[in-house]
Protein backbone atom coordinates (compact mmCIF):
# COMPACT_ATOMS: atom_id res chain seq x y z
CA UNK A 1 -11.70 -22.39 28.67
CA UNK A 2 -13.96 -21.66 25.67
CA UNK A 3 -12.27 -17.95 25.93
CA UNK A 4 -8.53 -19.07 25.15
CA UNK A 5 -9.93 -21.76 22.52
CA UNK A 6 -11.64 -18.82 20.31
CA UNK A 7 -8.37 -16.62 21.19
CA UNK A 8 -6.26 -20.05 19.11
CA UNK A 9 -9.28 -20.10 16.28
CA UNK A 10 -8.06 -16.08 16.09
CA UNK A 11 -4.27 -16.67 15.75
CA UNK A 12 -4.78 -19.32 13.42
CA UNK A 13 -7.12 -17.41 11.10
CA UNK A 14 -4.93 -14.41 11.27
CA UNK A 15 -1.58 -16.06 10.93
CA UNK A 16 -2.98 -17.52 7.52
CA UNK A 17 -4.35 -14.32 6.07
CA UNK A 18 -1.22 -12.80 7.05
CA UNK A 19 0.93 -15.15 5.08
CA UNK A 20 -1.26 -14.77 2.17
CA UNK A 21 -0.84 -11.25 2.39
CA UNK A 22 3.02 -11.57 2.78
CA UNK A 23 2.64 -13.78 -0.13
CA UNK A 24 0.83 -11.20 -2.45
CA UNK A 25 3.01 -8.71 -1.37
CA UNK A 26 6.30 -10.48 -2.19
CA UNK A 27 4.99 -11.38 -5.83
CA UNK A 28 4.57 -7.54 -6.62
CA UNK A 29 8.34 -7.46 -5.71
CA UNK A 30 9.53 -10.20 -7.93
CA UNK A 31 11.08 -12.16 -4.78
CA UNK A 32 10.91 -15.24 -4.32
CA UNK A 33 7.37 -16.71 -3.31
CA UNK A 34 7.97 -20.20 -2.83
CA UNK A 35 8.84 -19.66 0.96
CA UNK A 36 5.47 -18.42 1.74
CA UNK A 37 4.20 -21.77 0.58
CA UNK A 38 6.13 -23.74 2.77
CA UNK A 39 4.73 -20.98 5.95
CA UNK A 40 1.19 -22.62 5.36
CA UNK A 41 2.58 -25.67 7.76
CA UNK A 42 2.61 -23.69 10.61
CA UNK A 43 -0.75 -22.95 11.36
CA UNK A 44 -1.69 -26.30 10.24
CA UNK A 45 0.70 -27.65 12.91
CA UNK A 46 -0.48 -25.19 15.63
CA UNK A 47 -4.42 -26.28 14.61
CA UNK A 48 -3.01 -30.04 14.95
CA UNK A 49 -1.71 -29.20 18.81
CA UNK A 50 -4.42 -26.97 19.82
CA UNK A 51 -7.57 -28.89 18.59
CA UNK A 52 -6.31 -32.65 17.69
CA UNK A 53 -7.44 -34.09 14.42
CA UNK A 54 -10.72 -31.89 14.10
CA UNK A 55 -8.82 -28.81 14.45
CA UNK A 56 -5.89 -29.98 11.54
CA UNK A 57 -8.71 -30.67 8.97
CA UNK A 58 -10.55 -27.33 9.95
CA UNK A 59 -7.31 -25.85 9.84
CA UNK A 60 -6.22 -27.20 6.72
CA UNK A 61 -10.03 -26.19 4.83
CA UNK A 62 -9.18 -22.30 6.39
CA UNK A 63 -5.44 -22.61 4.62
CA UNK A 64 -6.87 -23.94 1.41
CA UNK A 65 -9.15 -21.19 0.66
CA UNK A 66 -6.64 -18.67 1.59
CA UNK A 67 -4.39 -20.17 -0.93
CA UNK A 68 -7.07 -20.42 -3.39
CA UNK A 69 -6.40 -17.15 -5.19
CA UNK A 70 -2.87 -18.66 -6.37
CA UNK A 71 -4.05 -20.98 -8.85
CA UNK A 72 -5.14 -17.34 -10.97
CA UNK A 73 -3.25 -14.19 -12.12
CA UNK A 74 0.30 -13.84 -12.61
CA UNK A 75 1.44 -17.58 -9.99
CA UNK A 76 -0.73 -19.41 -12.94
CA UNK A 77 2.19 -19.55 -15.37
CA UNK A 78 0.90 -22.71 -16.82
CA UNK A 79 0.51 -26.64 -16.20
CA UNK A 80 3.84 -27.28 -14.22
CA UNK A 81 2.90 -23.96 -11.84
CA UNK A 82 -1.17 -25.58 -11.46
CA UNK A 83 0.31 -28.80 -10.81
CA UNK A 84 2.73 -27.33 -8.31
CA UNK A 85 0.29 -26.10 -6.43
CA UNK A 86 -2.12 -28.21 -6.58
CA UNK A 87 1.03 -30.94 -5.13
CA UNK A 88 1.00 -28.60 -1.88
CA UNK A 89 -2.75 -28.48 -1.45
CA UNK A 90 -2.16 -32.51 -1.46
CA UNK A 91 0.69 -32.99 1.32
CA UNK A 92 -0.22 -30.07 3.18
CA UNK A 93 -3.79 -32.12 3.67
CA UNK A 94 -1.85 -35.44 4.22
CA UNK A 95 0.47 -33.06 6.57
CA UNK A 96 -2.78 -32.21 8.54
CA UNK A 97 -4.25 -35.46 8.57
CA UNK A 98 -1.70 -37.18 10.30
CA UNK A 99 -0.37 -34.11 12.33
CA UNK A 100 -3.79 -34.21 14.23
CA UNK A 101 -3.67 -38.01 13.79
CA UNK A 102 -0.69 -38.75 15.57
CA UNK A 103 -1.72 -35.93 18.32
CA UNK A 104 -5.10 -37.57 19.18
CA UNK A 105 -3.03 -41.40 19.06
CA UNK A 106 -0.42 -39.92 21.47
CA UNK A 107 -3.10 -38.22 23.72
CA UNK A 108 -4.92 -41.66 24.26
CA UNK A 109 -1.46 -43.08 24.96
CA UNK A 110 -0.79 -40.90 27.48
CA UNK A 111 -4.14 -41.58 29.05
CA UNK A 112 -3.98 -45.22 28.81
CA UNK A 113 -0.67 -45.50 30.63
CA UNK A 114 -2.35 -43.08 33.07
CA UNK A 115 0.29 -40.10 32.23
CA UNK A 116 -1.09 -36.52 32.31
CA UNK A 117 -1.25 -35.94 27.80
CA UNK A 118 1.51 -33.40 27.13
CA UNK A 119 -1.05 -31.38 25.15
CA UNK A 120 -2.50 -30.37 28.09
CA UNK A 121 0.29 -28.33 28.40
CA UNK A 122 -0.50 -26.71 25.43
CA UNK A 123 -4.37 -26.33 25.53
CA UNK A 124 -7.59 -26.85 27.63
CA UNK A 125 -8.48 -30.02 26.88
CA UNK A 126 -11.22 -32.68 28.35
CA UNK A 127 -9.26 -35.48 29.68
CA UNK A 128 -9.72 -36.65 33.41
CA UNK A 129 -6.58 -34.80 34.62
CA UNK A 130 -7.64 -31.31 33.47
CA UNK A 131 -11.27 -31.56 34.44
């Protein structure tokens, strides 16, 4: 179980440096960058499934400082382009926040009603029906 937990910490790492790689890149080819941006949401979702809230907020620190070296060089074009990205720093947070919110709230619903959590599908977790 701890195995295929640090295997999902991997992919989610790697997935971001990869899109910040795509991202820098893309800039050196003039195309258009903005798409990478929106790419960010993935692993935040896929840290929201795999670890619940803790994992989104982890998730979401690991995205931030990958996207850190935006706000310098050439994407810096002036206040509008450090607003801009300091605007998806701010919902992709509130995207991780309640991502991992709304996956631990429907994992204790599931376990109330005495359902087996459909994240269990997705990862080892600790509830009574995987244990």
């Amino acid at each position: 179980m701890l195995e295929k937990k640090r295997y999902y910490i991997i992919a989610i790492f790697a997935f971001s440096l990869l899109i910040t790689f795509l991202h820098f890149l893309v800039f050196e080819q003039l195309a258009p960058y903005v798409v990478f941006e929106e790419l960010y949401y993935i692993p935040l979702l896929f840290g929201a499934l795999m670890f619940g809230l803790k994992g989104a907020i982890l998730t979401y620190l690991i995205v931030s400082v990958a996207y850190v070296p935006f706000f310098y060089g050439g994407w810096a074009t002036g206040v509008l382009g450090i607003v801009d990205r300091v605007l998806h720093l701010l919902f992709s947070g509130l995207f991780a926040f309640l991502a991992g919110f709304f996956c631990r709230t429907f994992e204790a619903t599931a376990e109330g009603i005495g359902k087996k959590p459909l994240s269990c599908k997705f990862r080892s977790c600790c509830c009574d029906y995987c244990a």
